[in-house]
PDB file of N, CA and C in Angstrom:
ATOM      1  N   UNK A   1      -1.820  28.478  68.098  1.00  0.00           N
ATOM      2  CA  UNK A   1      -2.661  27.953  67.045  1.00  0.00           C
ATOM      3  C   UNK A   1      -2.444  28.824  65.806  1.00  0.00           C
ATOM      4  N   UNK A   2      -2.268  28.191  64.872  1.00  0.00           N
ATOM      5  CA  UNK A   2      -1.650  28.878  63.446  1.00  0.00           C
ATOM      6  C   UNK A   2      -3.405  29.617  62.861  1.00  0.00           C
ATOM      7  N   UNK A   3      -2.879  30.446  61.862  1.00  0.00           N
ATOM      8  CA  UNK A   3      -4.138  31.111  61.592  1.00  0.00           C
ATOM      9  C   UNK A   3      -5.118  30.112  60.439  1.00  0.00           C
ATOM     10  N   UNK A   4      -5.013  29.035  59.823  1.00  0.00           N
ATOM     11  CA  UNK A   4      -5.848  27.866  58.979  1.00  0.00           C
ATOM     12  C   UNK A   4      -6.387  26.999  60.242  1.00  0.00           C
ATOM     13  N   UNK A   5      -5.990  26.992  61.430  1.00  0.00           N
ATOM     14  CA  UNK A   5      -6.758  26.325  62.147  1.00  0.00           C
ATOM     15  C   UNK A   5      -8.376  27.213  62.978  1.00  0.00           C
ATOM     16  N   UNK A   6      -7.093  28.908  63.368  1.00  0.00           N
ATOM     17  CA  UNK A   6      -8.270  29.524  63.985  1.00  0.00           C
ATOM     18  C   UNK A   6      -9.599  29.948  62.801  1.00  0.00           C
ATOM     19  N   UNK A   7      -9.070  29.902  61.406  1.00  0.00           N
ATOM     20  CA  UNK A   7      -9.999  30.034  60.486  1.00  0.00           C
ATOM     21  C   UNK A   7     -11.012  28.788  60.406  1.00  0.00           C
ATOM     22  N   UNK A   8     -10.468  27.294  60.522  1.00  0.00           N
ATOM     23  CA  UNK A   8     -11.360  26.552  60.730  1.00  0.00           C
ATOM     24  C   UNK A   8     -12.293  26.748  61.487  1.00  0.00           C
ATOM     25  N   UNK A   9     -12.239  26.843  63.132  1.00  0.00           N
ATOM     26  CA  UNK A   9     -12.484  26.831  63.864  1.00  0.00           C
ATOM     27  C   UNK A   9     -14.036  27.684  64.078  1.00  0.00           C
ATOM     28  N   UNK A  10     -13.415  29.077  63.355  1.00  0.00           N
ATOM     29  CA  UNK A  10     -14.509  30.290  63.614  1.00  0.00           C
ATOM     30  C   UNK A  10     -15.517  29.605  61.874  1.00  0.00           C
ATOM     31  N   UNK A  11     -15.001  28.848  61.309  1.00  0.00           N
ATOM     32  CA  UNK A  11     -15.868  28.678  60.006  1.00  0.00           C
ATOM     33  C   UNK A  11     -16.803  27.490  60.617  1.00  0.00           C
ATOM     34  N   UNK A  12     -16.632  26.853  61.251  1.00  0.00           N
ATOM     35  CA  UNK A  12     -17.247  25.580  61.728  1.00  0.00           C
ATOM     36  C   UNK A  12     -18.189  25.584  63.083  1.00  0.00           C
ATOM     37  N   UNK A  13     -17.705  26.504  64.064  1.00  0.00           N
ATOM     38  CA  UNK A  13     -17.883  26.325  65.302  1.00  0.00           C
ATOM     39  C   UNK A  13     -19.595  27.066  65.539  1.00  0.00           C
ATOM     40  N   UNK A  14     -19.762  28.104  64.593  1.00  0.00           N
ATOM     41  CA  UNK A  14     -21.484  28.014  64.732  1.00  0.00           C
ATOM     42  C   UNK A  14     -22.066  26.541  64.513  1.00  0.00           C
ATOM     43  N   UNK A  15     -21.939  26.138  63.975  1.00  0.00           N
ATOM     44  CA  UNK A  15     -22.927  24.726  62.806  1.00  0.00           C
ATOM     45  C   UNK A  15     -22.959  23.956  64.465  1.00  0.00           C
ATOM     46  N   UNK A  16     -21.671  23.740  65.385  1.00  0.00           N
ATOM     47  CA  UNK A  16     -22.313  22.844  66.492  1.00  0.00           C
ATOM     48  C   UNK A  16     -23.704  23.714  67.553  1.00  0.00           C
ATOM     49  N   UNK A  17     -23.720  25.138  67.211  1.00  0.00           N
ATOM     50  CA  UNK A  17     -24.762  25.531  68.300  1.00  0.00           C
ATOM     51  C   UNK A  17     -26.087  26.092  67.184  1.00  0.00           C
ATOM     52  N   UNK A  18     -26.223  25.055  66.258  1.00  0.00           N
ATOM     53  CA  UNK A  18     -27.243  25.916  64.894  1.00  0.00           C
ATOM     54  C   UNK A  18     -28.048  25.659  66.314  1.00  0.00           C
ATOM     55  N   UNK A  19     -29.605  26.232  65.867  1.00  0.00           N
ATOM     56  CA  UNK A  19     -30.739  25.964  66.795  1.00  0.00           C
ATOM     57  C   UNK A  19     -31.976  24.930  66.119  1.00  0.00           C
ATOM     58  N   UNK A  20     -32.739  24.610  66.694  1.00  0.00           N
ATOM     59  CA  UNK A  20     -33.693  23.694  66.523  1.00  0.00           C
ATOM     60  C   UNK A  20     -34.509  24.216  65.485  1.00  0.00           C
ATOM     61  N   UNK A  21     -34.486  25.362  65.463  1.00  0.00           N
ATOM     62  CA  UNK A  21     -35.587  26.053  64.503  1.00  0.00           C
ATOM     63  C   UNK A  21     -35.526  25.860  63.285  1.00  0.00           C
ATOM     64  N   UNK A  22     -33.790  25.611  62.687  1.00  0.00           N
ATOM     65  CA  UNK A  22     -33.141  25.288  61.525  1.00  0.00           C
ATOM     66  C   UNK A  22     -33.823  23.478  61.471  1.00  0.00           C
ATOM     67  N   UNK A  23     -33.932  23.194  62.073  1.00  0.00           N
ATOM     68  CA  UNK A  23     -34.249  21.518  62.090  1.00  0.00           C
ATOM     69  C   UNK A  23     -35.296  21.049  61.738  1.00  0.00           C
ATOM     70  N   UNK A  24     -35.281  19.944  60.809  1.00  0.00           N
ATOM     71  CA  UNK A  24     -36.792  19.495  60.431  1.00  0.00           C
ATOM     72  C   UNK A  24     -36.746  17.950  61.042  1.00  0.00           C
ATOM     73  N   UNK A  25     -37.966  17.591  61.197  1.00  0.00           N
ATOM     74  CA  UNK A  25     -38.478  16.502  62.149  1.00  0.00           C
ATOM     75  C   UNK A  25     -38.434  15.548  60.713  1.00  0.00           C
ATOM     76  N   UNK A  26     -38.990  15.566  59.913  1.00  0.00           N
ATOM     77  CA  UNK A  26     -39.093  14.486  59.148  1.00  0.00           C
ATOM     78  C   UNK A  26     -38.628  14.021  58.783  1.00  0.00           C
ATOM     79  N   UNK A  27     -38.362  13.145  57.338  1.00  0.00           N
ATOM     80  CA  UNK A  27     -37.957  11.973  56.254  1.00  0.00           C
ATOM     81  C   UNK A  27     -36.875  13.113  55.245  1.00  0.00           C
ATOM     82  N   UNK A  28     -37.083  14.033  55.353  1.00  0.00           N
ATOM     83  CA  UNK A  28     -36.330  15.348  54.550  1.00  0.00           C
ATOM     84  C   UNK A  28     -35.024  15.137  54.787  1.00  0.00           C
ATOM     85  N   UNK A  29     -34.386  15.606  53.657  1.00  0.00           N
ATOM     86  CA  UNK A  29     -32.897  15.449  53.742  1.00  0.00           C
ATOM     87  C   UNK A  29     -32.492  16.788  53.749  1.00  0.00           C
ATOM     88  N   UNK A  30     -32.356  17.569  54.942  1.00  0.00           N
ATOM     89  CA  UNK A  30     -32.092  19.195  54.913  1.00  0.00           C
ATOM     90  C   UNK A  30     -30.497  19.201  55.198  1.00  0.00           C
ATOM     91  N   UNK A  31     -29.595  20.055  54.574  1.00  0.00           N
ATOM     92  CA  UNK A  31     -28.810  20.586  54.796  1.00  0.00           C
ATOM     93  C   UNK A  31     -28.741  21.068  56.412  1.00  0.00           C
ATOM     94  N   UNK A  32     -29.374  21.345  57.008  1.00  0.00           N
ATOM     95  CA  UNK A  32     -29.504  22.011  58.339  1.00  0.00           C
ATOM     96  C   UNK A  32     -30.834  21.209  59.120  1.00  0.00           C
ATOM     97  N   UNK A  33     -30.106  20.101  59.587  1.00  0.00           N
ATOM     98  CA  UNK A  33     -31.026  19.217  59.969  1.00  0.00           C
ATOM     99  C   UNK A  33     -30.390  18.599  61.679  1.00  0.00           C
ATOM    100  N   UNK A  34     -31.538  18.737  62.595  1.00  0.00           N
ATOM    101  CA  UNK A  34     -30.937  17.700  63.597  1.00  0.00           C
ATOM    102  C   UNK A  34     -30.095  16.597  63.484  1.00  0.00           C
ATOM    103  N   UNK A  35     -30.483  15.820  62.718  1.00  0.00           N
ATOM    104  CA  UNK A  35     -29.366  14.438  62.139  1.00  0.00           C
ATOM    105  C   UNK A  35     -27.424  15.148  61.802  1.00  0.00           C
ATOM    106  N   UNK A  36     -28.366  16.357  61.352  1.00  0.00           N
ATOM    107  CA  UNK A  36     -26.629  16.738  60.421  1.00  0.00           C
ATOM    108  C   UNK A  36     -25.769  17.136  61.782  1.00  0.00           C
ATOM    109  N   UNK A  37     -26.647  18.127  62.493  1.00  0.00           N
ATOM    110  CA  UNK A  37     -25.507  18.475  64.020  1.00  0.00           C
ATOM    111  C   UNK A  37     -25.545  17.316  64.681  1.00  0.00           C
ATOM    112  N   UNK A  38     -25.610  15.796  64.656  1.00  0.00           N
ATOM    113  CA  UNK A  38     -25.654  14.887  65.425  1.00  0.00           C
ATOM    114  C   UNK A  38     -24.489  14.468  64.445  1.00  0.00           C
ATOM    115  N   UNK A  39     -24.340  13.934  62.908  1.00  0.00           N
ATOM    116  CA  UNK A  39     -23.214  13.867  62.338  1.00  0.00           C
ATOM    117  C   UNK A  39     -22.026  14.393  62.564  1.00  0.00           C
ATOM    118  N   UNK A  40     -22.198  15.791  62.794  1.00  0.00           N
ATOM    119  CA  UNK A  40     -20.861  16.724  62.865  1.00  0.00           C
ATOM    120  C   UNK A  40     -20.748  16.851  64.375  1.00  0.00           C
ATOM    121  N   UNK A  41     -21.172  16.310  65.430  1.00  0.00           N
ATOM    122  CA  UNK A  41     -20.932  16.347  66.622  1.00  0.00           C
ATOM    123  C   UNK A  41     -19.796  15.251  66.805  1.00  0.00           C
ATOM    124  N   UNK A  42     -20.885  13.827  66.720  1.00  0.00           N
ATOM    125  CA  UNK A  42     -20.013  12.760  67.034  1.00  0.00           C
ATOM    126  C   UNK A  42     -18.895  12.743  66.056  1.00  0.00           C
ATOM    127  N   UNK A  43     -18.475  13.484  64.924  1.00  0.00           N
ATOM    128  CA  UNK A  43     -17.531  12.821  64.537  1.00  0.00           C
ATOM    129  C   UNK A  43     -16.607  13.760  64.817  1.00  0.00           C
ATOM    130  N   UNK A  44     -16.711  15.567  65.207  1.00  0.00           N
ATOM    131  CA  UNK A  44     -15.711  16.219  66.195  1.00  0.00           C
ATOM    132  C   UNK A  44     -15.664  15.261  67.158  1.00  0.00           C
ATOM    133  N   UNK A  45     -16.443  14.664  68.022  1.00  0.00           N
ATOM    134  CA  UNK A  45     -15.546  14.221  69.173  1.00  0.00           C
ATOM    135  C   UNK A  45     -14.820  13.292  69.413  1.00  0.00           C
ATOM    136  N   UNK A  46     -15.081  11.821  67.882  1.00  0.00           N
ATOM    137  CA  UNK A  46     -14.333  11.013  68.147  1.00  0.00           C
ATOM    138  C   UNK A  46     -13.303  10.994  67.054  1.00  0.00           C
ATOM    139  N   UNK A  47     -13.343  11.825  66.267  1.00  0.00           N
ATOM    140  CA  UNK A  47     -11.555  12.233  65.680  1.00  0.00           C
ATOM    141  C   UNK A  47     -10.563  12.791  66.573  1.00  0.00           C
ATOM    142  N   UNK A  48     -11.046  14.021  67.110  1.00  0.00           N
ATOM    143  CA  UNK A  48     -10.612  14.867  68.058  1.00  0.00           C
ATOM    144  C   UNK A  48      -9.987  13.507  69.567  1.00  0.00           C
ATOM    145  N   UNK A  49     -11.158  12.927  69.918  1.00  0.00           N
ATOM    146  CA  UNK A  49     -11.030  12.031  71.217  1.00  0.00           C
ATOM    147  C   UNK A  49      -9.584  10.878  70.704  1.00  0.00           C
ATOM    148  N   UNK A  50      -9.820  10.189  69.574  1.00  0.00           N
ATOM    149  CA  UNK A  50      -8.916   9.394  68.919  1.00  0.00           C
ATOM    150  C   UNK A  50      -7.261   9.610  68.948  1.00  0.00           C
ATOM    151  N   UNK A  51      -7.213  10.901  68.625  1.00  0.00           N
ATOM    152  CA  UNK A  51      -6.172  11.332  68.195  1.00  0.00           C
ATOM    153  C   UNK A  51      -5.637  11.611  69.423  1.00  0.00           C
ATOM    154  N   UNK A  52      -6.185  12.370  70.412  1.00  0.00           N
ATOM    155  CA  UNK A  52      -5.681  12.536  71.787  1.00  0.00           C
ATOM    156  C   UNK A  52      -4.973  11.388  72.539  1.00  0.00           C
ATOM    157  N   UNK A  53      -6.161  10.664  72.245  1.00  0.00           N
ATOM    158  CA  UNK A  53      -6.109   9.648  73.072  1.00  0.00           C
ATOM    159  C   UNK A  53      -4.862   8.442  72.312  1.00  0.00           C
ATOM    160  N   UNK A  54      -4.794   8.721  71.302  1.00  0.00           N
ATOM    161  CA  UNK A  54      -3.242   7.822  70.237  1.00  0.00           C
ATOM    162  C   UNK A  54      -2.064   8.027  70.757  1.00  0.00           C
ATOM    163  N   UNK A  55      -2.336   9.471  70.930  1.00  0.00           N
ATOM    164  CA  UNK A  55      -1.329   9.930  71.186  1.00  0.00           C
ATOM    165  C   UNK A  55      -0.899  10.144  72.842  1.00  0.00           C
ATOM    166  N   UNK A  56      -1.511  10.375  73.561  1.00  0.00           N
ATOM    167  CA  UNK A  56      -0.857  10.250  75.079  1.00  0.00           C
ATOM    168  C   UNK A  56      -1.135   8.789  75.340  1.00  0.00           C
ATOM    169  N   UNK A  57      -1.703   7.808  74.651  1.00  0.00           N
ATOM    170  CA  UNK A  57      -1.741   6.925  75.563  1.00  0.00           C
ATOM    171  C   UNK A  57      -0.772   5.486  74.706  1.00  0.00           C
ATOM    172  N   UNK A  58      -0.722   5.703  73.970  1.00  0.00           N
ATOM    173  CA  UNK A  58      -0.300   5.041  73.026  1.00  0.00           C
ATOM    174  C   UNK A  58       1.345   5.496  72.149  1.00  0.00           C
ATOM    175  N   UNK A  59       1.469   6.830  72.836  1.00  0.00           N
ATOM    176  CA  UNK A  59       2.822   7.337  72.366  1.00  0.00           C
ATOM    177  C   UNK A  59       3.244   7.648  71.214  1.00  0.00           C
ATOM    178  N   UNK A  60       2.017   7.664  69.933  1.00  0.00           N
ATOM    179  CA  UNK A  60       1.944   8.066  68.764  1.00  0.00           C
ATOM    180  C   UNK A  60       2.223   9.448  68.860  1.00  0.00           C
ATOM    181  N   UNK A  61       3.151  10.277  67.205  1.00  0.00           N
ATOM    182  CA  UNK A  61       3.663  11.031  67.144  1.00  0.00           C
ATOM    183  C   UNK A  61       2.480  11.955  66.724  1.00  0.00           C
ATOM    184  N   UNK A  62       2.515  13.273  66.507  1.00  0.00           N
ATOM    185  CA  UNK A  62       1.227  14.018  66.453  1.00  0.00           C
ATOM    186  C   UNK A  62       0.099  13.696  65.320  1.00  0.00           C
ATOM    187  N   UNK A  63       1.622  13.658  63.790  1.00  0.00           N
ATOM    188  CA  UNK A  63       0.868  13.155  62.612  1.00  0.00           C
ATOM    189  C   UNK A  63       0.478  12.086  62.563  1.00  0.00           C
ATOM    190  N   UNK A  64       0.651  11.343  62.761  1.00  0.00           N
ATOM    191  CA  UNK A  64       0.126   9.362  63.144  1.00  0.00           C
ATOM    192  C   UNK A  64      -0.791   9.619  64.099  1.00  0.00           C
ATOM    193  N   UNK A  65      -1.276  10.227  64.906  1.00  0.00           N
ATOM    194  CA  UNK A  65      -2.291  10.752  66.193  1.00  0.00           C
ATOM    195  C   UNK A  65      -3.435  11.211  65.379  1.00  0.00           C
ATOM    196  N   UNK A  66      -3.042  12.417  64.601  1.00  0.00           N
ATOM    197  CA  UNK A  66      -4.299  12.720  63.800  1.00  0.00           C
ATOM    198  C   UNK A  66      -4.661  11.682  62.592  1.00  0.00           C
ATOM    199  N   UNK A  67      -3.861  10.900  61.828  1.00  0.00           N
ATOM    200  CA  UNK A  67      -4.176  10.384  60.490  1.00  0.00           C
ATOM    201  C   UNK A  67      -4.982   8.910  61.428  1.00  0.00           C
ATOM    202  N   UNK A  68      -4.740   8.547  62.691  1.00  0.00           N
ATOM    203  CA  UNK A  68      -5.398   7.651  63.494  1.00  0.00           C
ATOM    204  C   UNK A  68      -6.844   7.771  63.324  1.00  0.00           C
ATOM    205  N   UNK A  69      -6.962   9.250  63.639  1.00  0.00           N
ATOM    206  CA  UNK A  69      -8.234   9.733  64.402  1.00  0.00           C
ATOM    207  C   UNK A  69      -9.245  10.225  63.429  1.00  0.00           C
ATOM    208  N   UNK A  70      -8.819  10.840  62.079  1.00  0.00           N
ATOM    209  CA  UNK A  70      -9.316  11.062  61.169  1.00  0.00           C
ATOM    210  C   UNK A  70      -9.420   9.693  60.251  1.00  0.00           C
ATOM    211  N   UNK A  71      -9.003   8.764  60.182  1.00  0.00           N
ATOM    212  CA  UNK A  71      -9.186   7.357  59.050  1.00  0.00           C
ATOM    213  C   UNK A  71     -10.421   6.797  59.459  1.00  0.00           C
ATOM    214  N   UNK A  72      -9.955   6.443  60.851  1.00  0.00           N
ATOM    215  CA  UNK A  72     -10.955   5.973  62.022  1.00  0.00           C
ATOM    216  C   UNK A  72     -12.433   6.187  61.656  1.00  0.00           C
ATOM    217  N   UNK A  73     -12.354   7.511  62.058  1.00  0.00           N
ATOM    218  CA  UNK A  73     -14.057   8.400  62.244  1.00  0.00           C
ATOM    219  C   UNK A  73     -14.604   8.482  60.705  1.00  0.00           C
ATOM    220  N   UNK A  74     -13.863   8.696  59.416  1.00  0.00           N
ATOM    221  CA  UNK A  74     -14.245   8.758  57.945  1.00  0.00           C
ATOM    222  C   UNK A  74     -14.803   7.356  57.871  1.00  0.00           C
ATOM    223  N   UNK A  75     -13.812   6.246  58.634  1.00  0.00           N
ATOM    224  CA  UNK A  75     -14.520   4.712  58.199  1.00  0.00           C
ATOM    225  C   UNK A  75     -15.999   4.860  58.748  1.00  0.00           C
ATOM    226  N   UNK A  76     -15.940   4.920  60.077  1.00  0.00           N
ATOM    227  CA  UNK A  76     -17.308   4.994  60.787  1.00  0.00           C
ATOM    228  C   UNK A  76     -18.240   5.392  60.143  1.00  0.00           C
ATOM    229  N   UNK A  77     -18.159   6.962  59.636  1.00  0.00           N
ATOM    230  CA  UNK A  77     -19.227   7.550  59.180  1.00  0.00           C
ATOM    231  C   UNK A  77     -19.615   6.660  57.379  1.00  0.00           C
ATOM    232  N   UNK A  78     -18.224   6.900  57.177  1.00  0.00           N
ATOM    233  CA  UNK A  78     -18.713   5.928  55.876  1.00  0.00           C
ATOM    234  C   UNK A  78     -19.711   4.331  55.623  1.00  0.00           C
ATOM    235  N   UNK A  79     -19.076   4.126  56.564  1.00  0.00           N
ATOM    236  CA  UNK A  79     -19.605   2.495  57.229  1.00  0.00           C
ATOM    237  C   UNK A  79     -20.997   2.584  57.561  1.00  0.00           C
ATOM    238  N   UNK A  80     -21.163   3.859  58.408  1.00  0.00           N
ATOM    239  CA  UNK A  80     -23.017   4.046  58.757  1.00  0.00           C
ATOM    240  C   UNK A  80     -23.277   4.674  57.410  1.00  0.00           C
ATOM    241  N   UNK A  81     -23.120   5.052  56.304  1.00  0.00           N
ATOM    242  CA  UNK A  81     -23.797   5.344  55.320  1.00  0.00           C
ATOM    243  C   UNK A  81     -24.492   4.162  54.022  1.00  0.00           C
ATOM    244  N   UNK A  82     -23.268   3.745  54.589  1.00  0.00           N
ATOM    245  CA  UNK A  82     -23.726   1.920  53.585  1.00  0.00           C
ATOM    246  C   UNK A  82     -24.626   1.491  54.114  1.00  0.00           C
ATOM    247  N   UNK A  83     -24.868   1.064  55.512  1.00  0.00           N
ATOM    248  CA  UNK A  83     -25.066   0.239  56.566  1.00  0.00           C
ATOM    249  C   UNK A  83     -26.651   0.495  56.132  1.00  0.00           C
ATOM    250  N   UNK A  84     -26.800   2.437  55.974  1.00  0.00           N
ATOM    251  CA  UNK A  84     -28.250   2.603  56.287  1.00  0.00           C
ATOM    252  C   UNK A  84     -29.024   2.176  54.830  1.00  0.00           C
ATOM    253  N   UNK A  85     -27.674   2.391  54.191  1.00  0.00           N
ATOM    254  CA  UNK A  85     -28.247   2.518  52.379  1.00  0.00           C
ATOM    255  C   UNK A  85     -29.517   0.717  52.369  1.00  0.00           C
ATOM    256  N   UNK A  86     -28.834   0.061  53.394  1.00  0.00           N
ATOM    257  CA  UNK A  86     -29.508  -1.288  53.138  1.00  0.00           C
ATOM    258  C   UNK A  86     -30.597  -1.319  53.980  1.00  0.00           C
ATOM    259  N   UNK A  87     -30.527  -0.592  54.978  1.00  0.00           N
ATOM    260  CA  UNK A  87     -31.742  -0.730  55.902  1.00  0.00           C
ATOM    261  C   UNK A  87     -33.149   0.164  55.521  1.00  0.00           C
ATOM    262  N   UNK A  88     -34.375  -0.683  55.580  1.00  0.00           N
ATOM    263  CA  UNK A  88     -35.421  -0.305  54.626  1.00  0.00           C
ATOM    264  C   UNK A  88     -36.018   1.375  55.033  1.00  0.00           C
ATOM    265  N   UNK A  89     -35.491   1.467  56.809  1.00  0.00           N
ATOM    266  CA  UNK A  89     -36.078   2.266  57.308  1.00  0.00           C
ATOM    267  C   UNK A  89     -35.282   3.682  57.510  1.00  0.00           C
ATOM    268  N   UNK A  90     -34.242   3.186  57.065  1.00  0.00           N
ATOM    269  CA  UNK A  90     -33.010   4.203  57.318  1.00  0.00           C
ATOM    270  C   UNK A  90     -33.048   4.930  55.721  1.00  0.00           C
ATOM    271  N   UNK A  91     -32.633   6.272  55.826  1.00  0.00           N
ATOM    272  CA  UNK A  91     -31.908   6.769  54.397  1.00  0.00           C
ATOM    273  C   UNK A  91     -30.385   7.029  54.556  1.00  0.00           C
ATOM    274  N   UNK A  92     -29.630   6.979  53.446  1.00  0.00           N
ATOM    275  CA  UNK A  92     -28.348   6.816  53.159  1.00  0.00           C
ATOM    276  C   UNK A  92     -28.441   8.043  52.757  1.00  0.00           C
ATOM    277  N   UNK A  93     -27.371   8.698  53.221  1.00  0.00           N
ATOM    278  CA  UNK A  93     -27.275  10.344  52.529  1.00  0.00           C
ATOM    279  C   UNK A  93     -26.005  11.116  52.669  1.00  0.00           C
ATOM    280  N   UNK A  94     -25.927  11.396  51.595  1.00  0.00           N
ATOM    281  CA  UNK A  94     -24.351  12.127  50.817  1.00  0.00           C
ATOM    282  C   UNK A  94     -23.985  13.516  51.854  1.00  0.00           C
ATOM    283  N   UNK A  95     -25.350  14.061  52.191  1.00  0.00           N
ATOM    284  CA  UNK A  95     -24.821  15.198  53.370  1.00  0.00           C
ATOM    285  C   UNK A  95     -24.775  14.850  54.595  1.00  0.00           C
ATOM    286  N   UNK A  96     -25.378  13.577  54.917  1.00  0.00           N
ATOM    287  CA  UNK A  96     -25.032  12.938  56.611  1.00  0.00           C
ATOM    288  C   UNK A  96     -23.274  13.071  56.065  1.00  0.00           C
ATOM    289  N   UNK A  97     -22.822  12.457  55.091  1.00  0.00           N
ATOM    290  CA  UNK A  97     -21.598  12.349  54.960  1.00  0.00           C
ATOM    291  C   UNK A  97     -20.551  13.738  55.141  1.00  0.00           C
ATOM    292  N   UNK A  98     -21.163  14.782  54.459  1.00  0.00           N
ATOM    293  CA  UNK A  98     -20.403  15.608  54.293  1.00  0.00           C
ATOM    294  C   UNK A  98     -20.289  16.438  55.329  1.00  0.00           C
ATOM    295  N   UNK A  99     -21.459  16.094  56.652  1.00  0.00           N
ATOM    296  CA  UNK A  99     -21.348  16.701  57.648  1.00  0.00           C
ATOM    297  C   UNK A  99     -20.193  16.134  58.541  1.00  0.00           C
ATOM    298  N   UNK A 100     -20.436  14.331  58.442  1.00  0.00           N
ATOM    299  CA  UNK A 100     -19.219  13.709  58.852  1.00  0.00           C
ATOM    300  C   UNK A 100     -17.562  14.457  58.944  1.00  0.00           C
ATOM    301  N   UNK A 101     -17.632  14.827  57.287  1.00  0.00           N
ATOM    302  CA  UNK A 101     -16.429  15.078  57.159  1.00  0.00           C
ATOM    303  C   UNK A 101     -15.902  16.254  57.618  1.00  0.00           C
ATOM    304  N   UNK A 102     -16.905  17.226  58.038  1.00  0.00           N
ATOM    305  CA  UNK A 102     -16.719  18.696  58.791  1.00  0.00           C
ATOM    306  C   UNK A 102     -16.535  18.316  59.661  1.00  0.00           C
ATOM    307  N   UNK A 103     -17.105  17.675  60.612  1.00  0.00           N
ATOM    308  CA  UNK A 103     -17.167  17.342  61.919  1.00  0.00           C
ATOM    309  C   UNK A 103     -15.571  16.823  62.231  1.00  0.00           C
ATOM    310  N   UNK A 104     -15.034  15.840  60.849  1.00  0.00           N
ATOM    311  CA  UNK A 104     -13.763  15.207  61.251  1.00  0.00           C
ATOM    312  C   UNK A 104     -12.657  16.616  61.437  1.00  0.00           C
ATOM    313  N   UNK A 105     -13.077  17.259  60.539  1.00  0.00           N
ATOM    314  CA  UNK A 105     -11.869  18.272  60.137  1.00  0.00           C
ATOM    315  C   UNK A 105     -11.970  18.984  61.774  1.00  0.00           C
ATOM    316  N   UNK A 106     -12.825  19.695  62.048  1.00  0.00           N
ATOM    317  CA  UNK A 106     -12.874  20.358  63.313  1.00  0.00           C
ATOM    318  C   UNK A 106     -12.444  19.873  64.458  1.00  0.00           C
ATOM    319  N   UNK A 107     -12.506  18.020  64.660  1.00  0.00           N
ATOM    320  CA  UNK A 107     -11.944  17.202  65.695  1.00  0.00           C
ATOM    321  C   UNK A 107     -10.524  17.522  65.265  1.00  0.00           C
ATOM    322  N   UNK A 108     -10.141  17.306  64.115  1.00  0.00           N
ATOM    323  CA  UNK A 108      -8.502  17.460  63.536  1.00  0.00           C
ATOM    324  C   UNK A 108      -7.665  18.076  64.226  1.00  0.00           C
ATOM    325  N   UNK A 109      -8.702  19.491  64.256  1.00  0.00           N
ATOM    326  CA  UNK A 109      -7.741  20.768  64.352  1.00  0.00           C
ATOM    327  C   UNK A 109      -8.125  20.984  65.788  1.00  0.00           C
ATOM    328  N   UNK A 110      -8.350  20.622  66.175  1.00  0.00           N
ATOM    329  CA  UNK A 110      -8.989  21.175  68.041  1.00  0.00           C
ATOM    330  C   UNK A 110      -7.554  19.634  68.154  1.00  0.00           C
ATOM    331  N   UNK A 111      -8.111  18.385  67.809  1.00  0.00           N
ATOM    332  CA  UNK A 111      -6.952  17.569  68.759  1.00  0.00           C
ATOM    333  C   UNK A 111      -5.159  18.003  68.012  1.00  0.00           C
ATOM    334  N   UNK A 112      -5.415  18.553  67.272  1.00  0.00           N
ATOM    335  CA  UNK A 112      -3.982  19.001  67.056  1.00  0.00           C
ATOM    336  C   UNK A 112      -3.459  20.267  67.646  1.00  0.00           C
ATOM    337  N   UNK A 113      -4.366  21.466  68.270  1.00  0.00           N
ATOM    338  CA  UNK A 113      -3.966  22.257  69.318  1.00  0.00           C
ATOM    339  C   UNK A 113      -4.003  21.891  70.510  1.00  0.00           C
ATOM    340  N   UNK A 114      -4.211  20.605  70.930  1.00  0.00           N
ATOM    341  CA  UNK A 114      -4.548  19.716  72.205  1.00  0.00           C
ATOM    342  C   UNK A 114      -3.091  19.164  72.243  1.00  0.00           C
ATOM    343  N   UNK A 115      -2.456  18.552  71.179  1.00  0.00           N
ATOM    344  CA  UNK A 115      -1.128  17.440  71.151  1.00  0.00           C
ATOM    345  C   UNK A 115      -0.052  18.492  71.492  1.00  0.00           C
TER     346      UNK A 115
END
């Protein structure tokens, strides 16, 4: 593993074990929110899962494996940000997103020391 990945890795890899204490229950849009480690969870696992899975099962080359797995999971998360923007009960929010996009990067680099 090259040293921009193990730097990812150690920059990212607290945020999946923050603790509850950091977490607020409500309507709040916190930077450090249950919702946000639920953002940056699912979308490490299904960039990361994507790309693996492109690639051994499907015979995709490493870079086509990751640009799979990362397009994929950015649509998703993007897609649930619209989705909620319309729903009366839901909020739409720019850091659900940006957690998304951590979450993708960290699936990136974990399924690219995996390939």
């Amino acid at each position: 593993m090259n040293l921009a990945c193990k730097f990812t890795i150690t920059l990212l890899f607290p945020f999946l074990f923050a603790s509850n204490s950091f977490c607020e229950n409500g309507k709040s849009d916190n930077w450090f929110a249950k919702d946000k480690l639920q953002h940056f969870a699912v979308s490490t696992f299904y960039s990361g899962g994507i790309a693996v899975a492109a690639n051994r099962h499907f015979d995709l080359n490493e870079s086509k494996s990751l640009k799979l797995g990362i397009g994929i999971t950015i649509s998703l998360g993007a897609g649930k940000e619209v989705y909620d923007s319309y729903k009366p009960k839901e909020t739409s929010s720019i850091k659900d997103f940006i957690w998304d996009l951590a979450g993708v990067a960290l699936g990136a680099v974990i399924a690219g020391s995996i390939i």
